[in-house]
N, C-alpha and C. Protein backbone atom coordinates (compact mmCIF):
# COMPACT_ATOMS: atom_id res chain seq x y z
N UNK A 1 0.82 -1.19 0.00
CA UNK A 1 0.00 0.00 0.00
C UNK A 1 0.87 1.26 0.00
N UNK A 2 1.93 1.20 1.03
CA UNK A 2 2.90 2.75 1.10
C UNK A 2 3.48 2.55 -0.27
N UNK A 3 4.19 1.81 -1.08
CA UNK A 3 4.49 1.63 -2.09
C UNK A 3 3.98 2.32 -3.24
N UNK A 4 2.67 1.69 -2.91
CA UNK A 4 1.41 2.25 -4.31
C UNK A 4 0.78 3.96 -4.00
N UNK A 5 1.28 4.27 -2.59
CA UNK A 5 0.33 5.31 -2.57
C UNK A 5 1.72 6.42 -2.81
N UNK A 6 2.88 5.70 -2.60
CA UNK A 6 4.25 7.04 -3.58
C UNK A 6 4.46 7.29 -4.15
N UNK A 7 4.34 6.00 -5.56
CA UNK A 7 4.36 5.96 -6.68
C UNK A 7 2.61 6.99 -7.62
N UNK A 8 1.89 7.09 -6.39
CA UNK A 8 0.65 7.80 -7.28
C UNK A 8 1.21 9.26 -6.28
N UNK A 9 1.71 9.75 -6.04
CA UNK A 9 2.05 10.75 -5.27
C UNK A 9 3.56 11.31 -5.60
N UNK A 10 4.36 11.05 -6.30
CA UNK A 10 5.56 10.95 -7.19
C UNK A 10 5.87 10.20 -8.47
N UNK A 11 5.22 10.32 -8.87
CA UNK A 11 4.96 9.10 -9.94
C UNK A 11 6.37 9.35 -11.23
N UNK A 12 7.04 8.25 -11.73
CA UNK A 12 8.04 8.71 -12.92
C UNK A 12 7.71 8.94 -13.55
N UNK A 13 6.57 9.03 -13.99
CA UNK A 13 6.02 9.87 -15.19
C UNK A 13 5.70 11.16 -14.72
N UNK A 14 6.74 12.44 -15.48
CA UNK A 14 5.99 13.75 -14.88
C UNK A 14 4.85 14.32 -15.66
N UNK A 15 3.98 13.70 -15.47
CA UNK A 15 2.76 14.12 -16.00
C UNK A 15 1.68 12.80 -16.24
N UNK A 16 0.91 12.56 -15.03
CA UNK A 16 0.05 11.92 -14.92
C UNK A 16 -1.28 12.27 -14.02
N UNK A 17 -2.65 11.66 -14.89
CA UNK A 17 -3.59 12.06 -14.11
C UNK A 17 -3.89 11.14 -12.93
N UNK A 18 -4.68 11.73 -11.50
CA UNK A 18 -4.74 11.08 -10.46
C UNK A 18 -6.04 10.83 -10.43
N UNK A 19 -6.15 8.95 -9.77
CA UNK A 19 -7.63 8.43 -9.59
C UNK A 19 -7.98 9.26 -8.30
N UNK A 20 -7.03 9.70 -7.40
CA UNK A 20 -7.43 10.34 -5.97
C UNK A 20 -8.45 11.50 -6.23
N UNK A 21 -9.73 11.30 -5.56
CA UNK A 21 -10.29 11.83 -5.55
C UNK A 21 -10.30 13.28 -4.71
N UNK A 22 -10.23 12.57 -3.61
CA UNK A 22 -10.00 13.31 -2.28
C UNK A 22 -8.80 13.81 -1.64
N UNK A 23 -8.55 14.67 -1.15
CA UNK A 23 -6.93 14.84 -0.57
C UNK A 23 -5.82 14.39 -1.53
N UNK A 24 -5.73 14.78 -2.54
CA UNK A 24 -4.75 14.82 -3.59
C UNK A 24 -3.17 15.03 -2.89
N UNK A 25 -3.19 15.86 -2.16
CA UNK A 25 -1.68 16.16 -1.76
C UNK A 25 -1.37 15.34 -0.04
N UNK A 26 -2.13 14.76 0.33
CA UNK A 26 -2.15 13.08 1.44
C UNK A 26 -1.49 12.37 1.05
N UNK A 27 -0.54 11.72 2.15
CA UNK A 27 -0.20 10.55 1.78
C UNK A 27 -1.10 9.47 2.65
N UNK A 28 -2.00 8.83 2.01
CA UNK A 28 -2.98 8.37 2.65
C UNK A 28 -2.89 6.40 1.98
N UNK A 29 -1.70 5.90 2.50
CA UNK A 29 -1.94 4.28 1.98
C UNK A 29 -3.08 3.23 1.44
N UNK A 30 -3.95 3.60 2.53
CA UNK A 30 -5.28 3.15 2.97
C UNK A 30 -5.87 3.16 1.44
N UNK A 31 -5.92 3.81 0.66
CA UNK A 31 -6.42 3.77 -0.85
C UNK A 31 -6.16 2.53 -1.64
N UNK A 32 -5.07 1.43 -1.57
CA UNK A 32 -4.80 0.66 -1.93
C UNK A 32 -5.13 -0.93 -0.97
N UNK A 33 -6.08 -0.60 -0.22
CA UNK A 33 -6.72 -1.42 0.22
C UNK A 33 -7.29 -2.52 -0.55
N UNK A 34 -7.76 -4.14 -0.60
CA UNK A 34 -8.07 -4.42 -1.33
C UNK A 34 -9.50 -4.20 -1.23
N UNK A 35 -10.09 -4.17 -0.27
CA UNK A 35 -11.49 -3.21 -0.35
C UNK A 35 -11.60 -1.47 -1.68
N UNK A 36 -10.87 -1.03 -1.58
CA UNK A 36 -10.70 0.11 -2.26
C UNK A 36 -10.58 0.15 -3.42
N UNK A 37 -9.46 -0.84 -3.80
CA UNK A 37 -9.33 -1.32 -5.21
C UNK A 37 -10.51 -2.37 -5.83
N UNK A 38 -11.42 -2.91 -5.01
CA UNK A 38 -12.08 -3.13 -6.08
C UNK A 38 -13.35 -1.95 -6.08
N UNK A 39 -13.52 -0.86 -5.95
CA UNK A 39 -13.90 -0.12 -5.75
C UNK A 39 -14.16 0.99 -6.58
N UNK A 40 -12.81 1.08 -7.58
CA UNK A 40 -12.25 1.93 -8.12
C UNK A 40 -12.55 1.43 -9.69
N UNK A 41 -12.34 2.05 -10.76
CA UNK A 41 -12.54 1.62 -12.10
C UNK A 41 -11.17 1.16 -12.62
N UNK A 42 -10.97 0.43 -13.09
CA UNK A 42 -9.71 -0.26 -13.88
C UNK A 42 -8.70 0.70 -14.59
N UNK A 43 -7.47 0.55 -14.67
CA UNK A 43 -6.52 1.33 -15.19
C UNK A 43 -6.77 2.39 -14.48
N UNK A 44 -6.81 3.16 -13.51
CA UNK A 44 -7.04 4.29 -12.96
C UNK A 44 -5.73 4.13 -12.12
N UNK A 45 -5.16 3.39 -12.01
CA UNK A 45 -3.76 3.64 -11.65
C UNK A 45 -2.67 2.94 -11.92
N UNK A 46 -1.59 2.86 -12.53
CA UNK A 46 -0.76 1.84 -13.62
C UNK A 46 0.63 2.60 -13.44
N UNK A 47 1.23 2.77 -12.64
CA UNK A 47 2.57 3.34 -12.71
C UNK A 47 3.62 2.79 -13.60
N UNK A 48 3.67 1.22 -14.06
CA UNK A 48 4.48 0.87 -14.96
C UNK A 48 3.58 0.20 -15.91
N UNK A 49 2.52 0.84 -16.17
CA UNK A 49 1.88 0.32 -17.59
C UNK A 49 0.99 -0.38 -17.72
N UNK A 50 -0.02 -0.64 -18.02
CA UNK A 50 -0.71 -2.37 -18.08
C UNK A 50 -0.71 -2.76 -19.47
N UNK A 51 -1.24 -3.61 -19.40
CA UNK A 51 -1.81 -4.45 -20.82
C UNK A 51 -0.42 -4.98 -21.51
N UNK A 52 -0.42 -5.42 -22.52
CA UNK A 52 0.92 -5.94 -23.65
C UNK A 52 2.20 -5.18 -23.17
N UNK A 53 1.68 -4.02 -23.21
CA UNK A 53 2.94 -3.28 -22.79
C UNK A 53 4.07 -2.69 -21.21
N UNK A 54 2.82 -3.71 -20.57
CA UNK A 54 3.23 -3.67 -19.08
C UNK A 54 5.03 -3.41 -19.03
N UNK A 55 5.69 -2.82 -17.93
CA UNK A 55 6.94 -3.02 -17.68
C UNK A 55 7.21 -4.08 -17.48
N UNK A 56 8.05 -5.03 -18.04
CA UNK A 56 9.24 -5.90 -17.74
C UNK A 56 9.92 -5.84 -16.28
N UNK A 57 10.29 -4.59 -15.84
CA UNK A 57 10.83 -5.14 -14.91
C UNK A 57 9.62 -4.73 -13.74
N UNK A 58 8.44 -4.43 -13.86
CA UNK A 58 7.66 -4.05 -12.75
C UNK A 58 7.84 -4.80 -11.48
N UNK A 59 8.11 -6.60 -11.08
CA UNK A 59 8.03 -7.48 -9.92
C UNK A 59 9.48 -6.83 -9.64
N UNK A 60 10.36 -7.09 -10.15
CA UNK A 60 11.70 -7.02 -9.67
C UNK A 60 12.16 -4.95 -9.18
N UNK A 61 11.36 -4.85 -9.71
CA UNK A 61 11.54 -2.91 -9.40
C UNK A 61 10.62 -2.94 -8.06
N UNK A 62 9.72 -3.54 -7.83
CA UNK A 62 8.74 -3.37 -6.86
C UNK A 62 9.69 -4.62 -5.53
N UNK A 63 10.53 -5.14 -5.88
CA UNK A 63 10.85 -6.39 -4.94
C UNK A 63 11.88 -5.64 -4.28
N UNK A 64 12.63 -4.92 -5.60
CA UNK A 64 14.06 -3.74 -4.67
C UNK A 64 14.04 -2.62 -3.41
N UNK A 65 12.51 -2.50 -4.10
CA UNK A 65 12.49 -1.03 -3.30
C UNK A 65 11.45 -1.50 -1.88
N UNK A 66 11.01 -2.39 -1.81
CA UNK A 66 10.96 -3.41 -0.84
C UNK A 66 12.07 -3.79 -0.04
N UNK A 67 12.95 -4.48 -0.79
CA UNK A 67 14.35 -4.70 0.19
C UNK A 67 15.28 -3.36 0.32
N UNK A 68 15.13 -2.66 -0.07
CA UNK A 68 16.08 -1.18 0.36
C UNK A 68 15.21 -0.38 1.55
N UNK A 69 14.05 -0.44 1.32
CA UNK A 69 13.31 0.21 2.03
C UNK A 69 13.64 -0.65 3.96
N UNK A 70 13.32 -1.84 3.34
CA UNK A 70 13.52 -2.84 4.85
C UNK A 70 14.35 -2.26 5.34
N UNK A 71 15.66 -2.90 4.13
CA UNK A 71 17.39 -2.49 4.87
C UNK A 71 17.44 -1.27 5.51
N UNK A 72 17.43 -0.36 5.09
CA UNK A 72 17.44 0.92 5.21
C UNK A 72 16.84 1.48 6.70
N UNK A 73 15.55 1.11 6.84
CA UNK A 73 14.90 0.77 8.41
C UNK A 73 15.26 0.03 9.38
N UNK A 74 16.06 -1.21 9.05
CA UNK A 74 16.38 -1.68 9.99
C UNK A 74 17.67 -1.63 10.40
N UNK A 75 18.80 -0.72 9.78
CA UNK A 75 19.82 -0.51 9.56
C UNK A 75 20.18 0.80 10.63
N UNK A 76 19.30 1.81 10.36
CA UNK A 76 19.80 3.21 10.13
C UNK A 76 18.47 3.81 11.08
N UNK A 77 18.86 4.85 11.64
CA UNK A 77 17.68 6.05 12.17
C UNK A 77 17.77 6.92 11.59
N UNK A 78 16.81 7.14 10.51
CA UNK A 78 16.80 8.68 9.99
C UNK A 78 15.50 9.64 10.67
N UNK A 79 16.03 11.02 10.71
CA UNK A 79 15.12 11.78 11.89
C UNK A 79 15.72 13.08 10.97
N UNK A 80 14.05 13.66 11.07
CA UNK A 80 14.55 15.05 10.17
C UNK A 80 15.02 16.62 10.92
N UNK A 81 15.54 16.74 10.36
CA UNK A 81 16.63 18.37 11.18
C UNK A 81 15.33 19.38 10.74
N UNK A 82 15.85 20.97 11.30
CA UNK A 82 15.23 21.65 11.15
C UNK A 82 15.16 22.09 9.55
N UNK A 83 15.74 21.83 8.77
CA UNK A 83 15.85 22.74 7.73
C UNK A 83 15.36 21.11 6.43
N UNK A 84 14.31 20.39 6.97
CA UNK A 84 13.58 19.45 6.43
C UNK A 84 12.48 20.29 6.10
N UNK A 85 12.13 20.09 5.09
CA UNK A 85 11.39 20.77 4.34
C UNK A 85 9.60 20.48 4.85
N UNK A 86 8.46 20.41 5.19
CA UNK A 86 7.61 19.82 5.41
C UNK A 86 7.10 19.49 4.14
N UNK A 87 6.70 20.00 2.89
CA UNK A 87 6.35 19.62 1.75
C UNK A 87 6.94 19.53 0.59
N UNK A 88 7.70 18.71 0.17
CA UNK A 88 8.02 19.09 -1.90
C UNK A 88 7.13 19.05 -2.62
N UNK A 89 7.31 20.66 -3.58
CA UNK A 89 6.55 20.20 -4.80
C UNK A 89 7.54 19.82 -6.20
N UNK A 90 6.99 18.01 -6.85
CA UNK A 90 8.18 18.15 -7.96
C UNK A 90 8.36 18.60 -8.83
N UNK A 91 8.72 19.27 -9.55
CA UNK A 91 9.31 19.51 -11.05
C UNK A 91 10.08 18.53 -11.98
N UNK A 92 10.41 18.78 -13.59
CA UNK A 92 11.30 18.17 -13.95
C UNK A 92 12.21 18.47 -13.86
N UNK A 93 12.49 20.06 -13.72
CA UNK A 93 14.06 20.29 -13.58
C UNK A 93 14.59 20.25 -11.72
N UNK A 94 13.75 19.98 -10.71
CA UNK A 94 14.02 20.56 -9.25
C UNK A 94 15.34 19.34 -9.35
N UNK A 95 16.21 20.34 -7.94
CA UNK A 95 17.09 19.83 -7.58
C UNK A 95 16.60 19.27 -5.73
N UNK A 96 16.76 18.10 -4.99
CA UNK A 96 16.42 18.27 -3.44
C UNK A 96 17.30 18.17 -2.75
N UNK A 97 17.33 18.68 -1.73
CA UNK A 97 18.19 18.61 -0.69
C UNK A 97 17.41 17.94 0.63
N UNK A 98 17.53 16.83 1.08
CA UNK A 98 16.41 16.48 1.95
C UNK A 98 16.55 17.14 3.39
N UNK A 99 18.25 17.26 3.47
CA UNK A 99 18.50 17.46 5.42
C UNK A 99 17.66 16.55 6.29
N UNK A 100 18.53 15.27 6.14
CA UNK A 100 17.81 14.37 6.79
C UNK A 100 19.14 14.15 7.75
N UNK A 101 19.09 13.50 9.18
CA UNK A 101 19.80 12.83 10.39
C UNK A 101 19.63 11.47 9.94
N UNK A 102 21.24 11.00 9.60
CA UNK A 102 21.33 9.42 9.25
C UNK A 102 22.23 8.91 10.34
N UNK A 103 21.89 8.03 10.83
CA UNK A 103 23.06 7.67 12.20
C UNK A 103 22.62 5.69 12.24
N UNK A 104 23.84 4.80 12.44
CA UNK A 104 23.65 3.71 12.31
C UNK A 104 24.85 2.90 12.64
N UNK A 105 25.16 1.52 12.73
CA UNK A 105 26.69 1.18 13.06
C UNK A 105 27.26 0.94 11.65
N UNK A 106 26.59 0.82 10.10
CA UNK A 106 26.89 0.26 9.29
C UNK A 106 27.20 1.47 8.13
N UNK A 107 27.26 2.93 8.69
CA UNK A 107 27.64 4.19 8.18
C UNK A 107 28.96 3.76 7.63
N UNK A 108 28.92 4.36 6.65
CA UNK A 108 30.77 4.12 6.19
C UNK A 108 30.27 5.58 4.96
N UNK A 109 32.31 6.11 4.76
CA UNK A 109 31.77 7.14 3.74
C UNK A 109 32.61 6.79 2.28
N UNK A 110 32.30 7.51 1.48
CA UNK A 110 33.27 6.65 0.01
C UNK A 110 34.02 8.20 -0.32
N UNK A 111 34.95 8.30 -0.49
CA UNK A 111 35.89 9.31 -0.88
C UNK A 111 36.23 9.33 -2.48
């Protein structure tokens, strides 16, 4: 559900229309309920495509960011500083700076 509700809330396509009806700028998971989804009209949300032309790598893109996401949580405390932004809006050209607090035993830096 957090998955599906980032990808309709950041989506790689910059320029897509939203099934969200309500609270457009929410991050509200709960939408991808399977109550919800059948709820909803078909193709109303497809981040990597449906039909013939579905993405190829859609399981394995969705399996990564699954295991990075884990790792990453169970690894690391990230906690946001003052100069964390409360909202982004994206662009195609924006640059981000998150100012996030990363602290963990498995920190290392690459020079």
């Amino acid at each position: 559900m957090v998955l599906n509700e980032s990808l309709r809330m950041h989506p790689a396509v910059p320029y897509m229309n939203s099934f969200a009806q309500n609270h457009l700028r929410k991050f509200i998971p709960e939408r991808f309920t399977e109550e919800n989804k059948a709820t909803r009209p078909k193709y109303t949300h497809f981040p990597f495509g449906e039909g013939p032309r579905i993405c190829l790598g859609m399981r394995f893109a969705q399996m990564q960011i699954k295991a990075l996401v884990s790792t990453i949580l169970s690894e690391y405390n990230i906690e946001k500083t003052e100069k964390t932004p409360e909202y982004l809006t994206p662009t195609p050209t924006a640059f981000y700076l998150y100012h996030l607090k990363i602290s963990g035993s498995n920190l290392f830096m690459l020079e």
